[in-house]
PDB file of N, CA and C in Angstrom:
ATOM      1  N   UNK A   1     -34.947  42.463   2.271  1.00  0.00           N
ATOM      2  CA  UNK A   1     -35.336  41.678   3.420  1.00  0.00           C
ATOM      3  C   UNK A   1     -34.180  41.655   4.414  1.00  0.00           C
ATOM      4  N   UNK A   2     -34.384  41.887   5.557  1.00  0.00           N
ATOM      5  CA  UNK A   2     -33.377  42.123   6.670  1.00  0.00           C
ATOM      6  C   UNK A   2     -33.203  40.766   7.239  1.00  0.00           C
ATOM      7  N   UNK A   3     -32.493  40.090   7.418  1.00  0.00           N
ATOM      8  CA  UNK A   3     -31.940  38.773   8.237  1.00  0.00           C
ATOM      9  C   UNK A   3     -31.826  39.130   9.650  1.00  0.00           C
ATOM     10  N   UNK A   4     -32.152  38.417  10.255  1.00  0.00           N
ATOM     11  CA  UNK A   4     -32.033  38.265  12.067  1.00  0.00           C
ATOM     12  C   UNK A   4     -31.432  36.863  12.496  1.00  0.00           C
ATOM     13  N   UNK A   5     -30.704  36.743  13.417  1.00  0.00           N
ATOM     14  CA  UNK A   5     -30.492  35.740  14.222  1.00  0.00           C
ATOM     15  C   UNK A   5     -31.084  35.800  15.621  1.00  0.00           C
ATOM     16  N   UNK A   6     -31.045  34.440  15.866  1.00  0.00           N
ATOM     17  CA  UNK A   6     -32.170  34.136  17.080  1.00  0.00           C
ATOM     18  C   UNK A   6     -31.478  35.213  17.955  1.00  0.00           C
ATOM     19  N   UNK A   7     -30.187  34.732  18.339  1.00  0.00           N
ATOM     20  CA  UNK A   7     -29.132  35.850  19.002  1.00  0.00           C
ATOM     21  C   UNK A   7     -28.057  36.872  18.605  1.00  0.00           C
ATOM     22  N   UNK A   8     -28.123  37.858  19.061  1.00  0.00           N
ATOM     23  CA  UNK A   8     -27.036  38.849  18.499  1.00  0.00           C
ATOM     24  C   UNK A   8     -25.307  38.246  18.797  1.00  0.00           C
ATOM     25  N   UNK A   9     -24.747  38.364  17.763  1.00  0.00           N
ATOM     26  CA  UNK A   9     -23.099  37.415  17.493  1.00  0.00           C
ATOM     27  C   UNK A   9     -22.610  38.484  18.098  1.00  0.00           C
ATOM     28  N   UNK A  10     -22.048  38.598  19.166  1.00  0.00           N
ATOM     29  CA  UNK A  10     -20.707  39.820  19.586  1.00  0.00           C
ATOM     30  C   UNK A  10     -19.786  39.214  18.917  1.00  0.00           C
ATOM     31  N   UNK A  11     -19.004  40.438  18.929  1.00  0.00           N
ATOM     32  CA  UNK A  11     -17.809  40.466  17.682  1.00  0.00           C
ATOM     33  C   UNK A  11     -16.703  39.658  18.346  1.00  0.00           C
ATOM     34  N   UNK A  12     -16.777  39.732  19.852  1.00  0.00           N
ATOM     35  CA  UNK A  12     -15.902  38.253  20.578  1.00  0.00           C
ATOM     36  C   UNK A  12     -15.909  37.073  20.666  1.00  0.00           C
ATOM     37  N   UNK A  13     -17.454  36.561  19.555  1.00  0.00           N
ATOM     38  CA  UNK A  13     -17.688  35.293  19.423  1.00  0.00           C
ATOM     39  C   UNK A  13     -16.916  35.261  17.959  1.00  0.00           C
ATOM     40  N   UNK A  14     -17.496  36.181  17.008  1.00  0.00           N
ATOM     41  CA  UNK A  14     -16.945  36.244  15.947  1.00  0.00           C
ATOM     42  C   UNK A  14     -15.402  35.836  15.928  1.00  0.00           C
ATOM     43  N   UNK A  15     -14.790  36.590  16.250  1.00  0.00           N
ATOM     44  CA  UNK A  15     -13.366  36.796  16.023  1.00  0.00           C
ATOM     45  C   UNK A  15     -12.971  35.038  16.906  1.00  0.00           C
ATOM     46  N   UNK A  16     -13.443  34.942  18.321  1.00  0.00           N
ATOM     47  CA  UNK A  16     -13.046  33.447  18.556  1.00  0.00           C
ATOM     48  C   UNK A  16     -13.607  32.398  17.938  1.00  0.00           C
ATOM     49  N   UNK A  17     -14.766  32.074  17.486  1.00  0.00           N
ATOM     50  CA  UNK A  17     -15.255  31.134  16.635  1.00  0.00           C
ATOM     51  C   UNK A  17     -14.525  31.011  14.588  1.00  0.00           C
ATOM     52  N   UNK A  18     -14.631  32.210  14.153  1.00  0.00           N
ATOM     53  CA  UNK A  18     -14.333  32.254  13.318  1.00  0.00           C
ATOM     54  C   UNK A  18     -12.598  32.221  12.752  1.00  0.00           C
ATOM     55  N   UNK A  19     -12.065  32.873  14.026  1.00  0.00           N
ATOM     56  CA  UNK A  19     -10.381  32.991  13.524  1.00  0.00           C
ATOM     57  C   UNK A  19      -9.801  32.499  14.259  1.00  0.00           C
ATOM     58  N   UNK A  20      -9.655  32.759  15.607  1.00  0.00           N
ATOM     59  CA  UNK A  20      -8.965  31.847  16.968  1.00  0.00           C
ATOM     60  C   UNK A  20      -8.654  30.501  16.836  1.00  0.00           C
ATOM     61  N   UNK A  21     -10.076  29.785  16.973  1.00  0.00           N
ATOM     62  CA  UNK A  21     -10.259  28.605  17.005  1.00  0.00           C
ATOM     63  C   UNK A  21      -9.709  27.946  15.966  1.00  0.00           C
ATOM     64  N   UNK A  22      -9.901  27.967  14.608  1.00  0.00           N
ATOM     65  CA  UNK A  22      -9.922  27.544  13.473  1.00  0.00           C
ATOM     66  C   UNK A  22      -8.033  27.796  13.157  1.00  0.00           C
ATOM     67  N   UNK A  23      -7.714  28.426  13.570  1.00  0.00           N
ATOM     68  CA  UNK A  23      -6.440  29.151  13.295  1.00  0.00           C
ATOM     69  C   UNK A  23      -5.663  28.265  14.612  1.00  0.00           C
ATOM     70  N   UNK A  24      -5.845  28.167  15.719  1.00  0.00           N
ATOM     71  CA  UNK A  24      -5.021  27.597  16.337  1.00  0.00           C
ATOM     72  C   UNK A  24      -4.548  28.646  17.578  1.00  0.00           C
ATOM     73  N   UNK A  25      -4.788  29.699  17.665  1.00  0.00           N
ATOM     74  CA  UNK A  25      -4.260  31.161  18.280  1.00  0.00           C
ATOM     75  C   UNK A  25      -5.331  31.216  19.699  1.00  0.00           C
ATOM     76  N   UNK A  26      -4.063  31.249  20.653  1.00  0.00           N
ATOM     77  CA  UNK A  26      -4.457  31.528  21.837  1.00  0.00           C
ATOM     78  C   UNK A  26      -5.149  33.328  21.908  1.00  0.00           C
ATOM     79  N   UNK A  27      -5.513  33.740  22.946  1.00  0.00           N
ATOM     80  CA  UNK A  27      -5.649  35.133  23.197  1.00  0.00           C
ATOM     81  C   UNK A  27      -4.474  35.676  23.282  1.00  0.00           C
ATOM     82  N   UNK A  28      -3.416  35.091  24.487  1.00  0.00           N
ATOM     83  CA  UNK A  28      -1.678  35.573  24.300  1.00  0.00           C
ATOM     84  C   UNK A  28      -1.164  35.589  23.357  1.00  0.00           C
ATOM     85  N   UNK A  29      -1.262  34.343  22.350  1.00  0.00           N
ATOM     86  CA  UNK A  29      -0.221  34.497  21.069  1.00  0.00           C
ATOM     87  C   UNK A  29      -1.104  35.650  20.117  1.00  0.00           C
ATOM     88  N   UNK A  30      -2.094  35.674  20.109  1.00  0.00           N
ATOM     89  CA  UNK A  30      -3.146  37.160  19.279  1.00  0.00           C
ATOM     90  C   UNK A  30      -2.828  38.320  19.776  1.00  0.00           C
ATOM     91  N   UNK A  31      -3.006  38.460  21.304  1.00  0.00           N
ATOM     92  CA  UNK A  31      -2.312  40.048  22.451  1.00  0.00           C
ATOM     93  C   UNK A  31      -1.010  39.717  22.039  1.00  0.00           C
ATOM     94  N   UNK A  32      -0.078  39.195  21.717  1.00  0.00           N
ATOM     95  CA  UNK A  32       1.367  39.497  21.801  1.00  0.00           C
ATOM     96  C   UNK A  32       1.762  39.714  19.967  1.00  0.00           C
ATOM     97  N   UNK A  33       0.877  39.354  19.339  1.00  0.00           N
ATOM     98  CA  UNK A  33       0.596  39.804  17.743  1.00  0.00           C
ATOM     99  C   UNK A  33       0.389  41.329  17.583  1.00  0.00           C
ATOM    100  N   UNK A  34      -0.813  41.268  18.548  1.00  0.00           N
ATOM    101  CA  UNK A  34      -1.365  42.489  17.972  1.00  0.00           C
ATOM    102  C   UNK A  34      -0.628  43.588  18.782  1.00  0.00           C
ATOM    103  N   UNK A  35       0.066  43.510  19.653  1.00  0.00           N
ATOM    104  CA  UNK A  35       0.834  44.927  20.755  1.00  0.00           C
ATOM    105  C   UNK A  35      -0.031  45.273  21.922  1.00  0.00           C
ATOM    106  N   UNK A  36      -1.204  44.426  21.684  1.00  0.00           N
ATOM    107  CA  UNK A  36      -1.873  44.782  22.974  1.00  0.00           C
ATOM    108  C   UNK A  36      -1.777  43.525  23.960  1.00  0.00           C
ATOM    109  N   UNK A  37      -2.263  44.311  25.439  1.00  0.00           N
ATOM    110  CA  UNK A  37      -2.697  43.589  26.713  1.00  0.00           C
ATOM    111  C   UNK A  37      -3.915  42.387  26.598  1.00  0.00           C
ATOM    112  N   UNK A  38      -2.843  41.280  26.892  1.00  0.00           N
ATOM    113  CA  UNK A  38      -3.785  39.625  26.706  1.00  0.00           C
ATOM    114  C   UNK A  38      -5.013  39.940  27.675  1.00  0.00           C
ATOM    115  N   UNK A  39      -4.976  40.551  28.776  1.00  0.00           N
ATOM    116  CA  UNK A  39      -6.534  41.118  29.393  1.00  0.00           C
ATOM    117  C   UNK A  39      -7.101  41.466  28.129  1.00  0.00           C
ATOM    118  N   UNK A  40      -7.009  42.401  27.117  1.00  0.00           N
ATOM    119  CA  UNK A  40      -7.926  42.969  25.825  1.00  0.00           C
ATOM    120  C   UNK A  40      -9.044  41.516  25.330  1.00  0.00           C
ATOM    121  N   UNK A  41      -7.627  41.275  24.254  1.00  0.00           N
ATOM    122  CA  UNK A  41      -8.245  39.735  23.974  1.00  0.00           C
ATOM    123  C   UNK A  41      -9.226  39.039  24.717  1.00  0.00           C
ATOM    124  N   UNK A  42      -8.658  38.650  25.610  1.00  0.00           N
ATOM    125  CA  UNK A  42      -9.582  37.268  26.672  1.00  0.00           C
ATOM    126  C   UNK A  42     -10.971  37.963  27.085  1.00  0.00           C
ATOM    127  N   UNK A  43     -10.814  39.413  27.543  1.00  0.00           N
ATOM    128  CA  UNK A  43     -12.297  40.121  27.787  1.00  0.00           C
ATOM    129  C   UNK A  43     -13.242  40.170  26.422  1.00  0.00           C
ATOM    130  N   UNK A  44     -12.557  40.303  25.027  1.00  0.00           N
ATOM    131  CA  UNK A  44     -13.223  40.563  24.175  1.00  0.00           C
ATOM    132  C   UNK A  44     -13.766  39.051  23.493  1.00  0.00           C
ATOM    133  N   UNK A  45     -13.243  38.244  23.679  1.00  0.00           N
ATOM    134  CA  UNK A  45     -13.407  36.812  23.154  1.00  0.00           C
ATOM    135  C   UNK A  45     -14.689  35.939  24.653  1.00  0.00           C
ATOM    136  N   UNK A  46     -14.091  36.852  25.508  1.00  0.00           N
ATOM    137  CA  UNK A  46     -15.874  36.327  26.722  1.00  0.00           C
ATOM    138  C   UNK A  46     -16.465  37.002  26.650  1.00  0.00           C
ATOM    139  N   UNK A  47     -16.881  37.809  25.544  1.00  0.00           N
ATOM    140  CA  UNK A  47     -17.839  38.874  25.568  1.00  0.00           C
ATOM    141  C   UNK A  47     -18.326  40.017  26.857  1.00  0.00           C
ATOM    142  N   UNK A  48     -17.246  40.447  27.487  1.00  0.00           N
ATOM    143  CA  UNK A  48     -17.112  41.192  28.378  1.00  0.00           C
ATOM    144  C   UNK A  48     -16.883  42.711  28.039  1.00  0.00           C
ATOM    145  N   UNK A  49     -16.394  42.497  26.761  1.00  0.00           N
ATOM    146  CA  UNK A  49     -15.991  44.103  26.266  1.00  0.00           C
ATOM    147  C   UNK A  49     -16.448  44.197  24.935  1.00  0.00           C
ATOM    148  N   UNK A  50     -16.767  45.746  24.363  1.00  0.00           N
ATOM    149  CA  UNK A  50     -16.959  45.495  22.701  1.00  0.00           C
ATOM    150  C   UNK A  50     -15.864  45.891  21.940  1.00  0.00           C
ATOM    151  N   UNK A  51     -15.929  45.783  21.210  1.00  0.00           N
ATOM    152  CA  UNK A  51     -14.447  45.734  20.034  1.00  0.00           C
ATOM    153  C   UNK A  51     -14.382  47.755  19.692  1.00  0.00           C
ATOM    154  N   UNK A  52     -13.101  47.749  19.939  1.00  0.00           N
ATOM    155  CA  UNK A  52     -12.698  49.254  20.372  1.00  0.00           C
ATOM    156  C   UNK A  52     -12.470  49.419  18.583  1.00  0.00           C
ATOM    157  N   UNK A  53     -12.210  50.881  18.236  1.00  0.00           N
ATOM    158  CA  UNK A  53     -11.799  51.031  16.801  1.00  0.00           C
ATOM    159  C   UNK A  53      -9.673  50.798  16.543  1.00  0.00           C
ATOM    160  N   UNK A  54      -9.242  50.714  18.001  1.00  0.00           N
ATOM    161  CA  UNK A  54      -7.861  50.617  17.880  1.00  0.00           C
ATOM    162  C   UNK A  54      -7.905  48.916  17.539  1.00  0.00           C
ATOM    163  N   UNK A  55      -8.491  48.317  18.605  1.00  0.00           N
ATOM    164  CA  UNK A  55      -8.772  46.560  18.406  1.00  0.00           C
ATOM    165  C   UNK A  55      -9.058  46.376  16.974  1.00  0.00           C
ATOM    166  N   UNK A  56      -9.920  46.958  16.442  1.00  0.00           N
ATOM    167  CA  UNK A  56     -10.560  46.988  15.224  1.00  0.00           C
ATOM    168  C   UNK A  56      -9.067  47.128  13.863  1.00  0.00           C
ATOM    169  N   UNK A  57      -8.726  48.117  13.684  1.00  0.00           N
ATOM    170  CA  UNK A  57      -7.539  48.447  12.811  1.00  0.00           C
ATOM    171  C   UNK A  57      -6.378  47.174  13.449  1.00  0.00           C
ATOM    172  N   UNK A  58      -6.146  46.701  14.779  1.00  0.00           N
ATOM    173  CA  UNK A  58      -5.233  45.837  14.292  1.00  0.00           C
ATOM    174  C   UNK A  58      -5.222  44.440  14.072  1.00  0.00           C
ATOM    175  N   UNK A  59      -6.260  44.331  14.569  1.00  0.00           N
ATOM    176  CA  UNK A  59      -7.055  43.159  13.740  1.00  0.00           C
ATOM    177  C   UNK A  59      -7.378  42.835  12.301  1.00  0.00           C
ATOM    178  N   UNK A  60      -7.496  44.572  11.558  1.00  0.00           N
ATOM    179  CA  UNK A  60      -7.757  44.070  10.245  1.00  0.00           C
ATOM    180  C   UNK A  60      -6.886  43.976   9.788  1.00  0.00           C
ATOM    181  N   UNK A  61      -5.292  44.421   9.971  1.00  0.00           N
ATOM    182  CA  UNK A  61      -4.390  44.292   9.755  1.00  0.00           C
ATOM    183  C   UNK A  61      -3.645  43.017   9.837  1.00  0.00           C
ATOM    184  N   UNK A  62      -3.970  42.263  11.071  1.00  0.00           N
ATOM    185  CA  UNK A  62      -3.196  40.571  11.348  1.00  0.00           C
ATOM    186  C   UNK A  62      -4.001  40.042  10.535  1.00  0.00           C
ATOM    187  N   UNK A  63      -5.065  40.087  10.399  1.00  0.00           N
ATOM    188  CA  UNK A  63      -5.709  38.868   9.471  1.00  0.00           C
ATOM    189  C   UNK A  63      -6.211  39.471   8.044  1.00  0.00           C
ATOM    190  N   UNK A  64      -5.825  40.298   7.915  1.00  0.00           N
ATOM    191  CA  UNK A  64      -5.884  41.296   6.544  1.00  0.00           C
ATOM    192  C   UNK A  64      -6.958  41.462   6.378  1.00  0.00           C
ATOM    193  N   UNK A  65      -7.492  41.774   6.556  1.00  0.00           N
ATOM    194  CA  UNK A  65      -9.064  42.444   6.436  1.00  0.00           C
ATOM    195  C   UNK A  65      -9.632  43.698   6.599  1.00  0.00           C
ATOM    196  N   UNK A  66     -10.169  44.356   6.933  1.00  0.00           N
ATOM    197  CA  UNK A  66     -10.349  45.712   7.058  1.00  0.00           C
ATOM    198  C   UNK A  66     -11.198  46.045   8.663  1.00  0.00           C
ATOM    199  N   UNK A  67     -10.364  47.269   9.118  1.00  0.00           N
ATOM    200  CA  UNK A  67     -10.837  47.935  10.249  1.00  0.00           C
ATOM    201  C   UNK A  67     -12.429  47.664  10.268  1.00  0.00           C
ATOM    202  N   UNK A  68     -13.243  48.209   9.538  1.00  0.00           N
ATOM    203  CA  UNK A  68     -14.469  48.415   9.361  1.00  0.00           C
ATOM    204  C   UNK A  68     -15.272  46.988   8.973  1.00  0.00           C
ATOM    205  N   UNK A  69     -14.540  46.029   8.996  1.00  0.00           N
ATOM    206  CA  UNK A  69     -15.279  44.384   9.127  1.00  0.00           C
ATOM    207  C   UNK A  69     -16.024  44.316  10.748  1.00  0.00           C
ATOM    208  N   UNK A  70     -14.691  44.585  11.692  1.00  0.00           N
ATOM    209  CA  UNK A  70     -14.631  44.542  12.575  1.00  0.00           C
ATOM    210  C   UNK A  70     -15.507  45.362  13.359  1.00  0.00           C
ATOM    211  N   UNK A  71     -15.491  46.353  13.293  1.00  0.00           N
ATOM    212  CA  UNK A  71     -16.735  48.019  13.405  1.00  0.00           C
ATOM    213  C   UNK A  71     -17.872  47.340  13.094  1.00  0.00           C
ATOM    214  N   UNK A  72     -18.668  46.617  11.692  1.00  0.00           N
ATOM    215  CA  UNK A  72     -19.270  46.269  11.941  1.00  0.00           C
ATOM    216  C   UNK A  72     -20.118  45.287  12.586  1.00  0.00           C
ATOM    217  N   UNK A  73     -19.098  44.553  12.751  1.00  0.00           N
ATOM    218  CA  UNK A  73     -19.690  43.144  13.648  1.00  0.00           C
ATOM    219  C   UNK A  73     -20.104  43.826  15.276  1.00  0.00           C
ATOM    220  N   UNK A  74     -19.549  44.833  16.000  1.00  0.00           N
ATOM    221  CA  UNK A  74     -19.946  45.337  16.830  1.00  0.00           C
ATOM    222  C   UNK A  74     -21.301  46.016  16.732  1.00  0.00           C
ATOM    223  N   UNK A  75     -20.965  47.155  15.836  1.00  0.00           N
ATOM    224  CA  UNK A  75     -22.238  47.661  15.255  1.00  0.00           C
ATOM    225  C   UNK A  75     -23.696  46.953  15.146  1.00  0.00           C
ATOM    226  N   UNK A  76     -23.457  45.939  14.453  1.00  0.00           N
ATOM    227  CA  UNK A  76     -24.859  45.179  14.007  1.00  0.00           C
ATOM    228  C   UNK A  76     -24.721  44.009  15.585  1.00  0.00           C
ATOM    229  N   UNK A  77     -24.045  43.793  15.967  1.00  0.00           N
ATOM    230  CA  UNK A  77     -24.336  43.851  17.613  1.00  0.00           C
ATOM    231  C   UNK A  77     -25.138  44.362  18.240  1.00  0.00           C
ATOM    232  N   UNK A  78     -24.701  45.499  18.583  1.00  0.00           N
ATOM    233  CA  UNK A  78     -25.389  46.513  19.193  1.00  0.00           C
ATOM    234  C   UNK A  78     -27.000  46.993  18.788  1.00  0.00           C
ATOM    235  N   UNK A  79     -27.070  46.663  17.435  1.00  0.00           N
ATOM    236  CA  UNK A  79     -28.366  47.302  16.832  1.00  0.00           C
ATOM    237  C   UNK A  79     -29.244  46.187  17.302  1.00  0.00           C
ATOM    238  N   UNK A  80     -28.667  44.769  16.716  1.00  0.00           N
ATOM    239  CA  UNK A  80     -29.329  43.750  17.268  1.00  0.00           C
ATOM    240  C   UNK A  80     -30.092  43.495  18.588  1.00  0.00           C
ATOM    241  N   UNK A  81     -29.039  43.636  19.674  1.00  0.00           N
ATOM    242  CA  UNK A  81     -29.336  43.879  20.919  1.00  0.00           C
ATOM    243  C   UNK A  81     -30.433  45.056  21.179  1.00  0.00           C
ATOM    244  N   UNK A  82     -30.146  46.266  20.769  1.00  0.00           N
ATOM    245  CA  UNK A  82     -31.327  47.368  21.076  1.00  0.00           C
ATOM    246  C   UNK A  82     -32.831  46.717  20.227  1.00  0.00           C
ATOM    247  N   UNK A  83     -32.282  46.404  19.434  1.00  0.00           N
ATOM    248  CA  UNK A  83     -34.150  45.688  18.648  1.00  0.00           C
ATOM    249  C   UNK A  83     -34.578  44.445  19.498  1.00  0.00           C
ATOM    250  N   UNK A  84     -33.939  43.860  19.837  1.00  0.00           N
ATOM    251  CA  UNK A  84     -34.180  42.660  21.429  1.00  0.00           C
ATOM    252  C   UNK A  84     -34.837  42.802  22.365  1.00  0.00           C
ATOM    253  N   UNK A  85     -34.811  44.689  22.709  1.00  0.00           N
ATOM    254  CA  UNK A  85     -35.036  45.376  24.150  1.00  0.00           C
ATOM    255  C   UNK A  85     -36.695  45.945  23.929  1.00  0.00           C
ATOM    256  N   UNK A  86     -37.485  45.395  24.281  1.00  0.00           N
ATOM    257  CA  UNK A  86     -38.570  45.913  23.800  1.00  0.00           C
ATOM    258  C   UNK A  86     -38.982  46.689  24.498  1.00  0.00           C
ATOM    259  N   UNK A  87     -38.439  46.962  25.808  1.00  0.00           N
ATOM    260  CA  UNK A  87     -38.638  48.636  26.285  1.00  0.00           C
ATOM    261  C   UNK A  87     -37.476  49.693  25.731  1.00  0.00           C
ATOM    262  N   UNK A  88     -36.816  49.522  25.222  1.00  0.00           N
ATOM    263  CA  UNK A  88     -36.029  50.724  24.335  1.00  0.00           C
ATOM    264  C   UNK A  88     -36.671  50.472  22.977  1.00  0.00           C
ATOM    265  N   UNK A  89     -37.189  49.415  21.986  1.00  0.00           N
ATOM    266  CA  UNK A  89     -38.212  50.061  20.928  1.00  0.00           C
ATOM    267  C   UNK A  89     -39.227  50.886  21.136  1.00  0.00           C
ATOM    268  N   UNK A  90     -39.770  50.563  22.527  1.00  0.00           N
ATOM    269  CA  UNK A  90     -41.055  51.277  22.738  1.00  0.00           C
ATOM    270  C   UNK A  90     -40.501  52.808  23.062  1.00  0.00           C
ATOM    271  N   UNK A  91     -39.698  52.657  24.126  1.00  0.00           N
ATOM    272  CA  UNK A  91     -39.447  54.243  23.583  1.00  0.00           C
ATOM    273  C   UNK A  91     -39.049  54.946  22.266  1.00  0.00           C
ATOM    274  N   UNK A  92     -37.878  54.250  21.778  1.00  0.00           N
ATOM    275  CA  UNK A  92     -38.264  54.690  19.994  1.00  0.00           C
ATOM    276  C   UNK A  92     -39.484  55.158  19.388  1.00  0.00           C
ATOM    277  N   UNK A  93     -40.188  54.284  19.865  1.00  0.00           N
ATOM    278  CA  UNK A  93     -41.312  54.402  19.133  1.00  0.00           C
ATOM    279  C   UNK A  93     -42.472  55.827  19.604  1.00  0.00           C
ATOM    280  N   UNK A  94     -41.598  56.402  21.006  1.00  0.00           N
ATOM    281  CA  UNK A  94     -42.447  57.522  21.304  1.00  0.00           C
ATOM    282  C   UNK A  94     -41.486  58.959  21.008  1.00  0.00           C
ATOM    283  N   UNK A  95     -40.713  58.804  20.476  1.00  0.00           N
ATOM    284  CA  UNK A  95     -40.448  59.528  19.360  1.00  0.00           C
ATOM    285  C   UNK A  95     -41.142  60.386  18.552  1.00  0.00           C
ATOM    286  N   UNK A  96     -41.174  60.959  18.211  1.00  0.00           N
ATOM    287  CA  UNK A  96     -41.875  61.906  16.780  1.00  0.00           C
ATOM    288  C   UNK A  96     -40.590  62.487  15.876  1.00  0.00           C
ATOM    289  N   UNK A  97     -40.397  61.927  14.825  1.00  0.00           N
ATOM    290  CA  UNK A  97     -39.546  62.392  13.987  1.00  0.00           C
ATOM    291  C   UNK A  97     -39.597  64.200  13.437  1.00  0.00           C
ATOM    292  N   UNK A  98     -38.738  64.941  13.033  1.00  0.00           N
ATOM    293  CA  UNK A  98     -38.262  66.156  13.071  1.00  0.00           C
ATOM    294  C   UNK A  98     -38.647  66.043  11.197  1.00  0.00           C
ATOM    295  N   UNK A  99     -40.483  67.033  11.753  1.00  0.00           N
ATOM    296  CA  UNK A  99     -40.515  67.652  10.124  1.00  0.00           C
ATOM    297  C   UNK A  99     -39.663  68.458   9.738  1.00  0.00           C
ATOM    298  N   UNK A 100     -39.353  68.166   8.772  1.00  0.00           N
ATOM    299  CA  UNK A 100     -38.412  68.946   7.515  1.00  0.00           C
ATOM    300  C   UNK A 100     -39.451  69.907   6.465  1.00  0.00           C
ATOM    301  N   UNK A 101     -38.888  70.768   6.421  1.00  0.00           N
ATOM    302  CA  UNK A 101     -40.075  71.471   4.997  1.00  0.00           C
ATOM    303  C   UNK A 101     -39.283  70.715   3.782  1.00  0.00           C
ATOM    304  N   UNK A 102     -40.331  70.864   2.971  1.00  0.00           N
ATOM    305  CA  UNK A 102     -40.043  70.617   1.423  1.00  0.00           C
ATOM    306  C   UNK A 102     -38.934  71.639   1.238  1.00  0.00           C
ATOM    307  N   UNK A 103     -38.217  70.538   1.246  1.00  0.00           N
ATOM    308  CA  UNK A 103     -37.076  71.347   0.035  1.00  0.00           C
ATOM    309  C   UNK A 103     -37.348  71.298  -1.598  1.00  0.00           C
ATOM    310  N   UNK A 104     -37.918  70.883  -1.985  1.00  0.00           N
ATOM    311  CA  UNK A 104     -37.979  70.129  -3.416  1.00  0.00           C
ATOM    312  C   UNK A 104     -38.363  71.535  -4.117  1.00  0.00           C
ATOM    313  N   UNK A 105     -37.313  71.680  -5.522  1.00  0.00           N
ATOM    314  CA  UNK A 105     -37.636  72.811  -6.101  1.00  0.00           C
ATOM    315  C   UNK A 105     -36.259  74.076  -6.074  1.00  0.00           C
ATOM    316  N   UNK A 106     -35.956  73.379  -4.787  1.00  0.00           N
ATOM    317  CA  UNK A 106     -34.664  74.598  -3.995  1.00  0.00           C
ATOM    318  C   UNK A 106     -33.422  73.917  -5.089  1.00  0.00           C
ATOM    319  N   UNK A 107     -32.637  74.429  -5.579  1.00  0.00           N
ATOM    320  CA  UNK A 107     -31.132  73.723  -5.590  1.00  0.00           C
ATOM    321  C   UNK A 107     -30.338  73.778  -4.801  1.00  0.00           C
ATOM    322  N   UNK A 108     -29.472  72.453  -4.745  1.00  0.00           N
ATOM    323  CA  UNK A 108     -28.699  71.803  -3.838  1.00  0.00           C
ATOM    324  C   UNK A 108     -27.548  72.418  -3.687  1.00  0.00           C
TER     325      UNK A 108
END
């Protein structure tokens, strides 16, 4: 069973709701942590930007966690948002998927 939220979480709510806030950490004292430009932070925490894979690795690194936490919170963002758009499902949906022949029988 797949879970949905009413709204899709950008990974700039994430990271400010979940670690910022709770932690005490401005966007400057986080940009001057992480080696990057406090513009990064503050755009990514107003949901202005999505979480880059460099943002990603040093993030999982300050708060020890892994690159790919981060990847996905964008990710399932993004998917979220496109399933929201009900004129981009509908085009999905005019699609025709790419028959494959039976392989079955062949070895791999």
């Amino acid at each position: 069973m797949e879970i949905r939220f009413a709204n899709p979480i950008h990974p700039g709510e994430m990271l400010r709701e979940e670690f910022m806030v709770p932690l005490g950490l401005t966007s400057g004292k986080l940009a001057k942590a992480l080696g990057v430009p406090r513009t990064r932070i503050e755009r990514l925490v107003r949901e202005e930007t999505g979480m880059t894979t460099d943002t990603a690795a040093r993030l999982g690194k300050y708060f020890q966690t892994t690159a790919q936490i981060w990847l996905n919170f964008q990710t399932s963002y993004e998917l979220d948002c496109l399933h929201a758009d009900k004129k981009r499902l509908a085009m999905l949906d005019a699609i025709v998927p790419l028959e494959r022949p039976d392989l079955e029988g062949e070895a791999a």
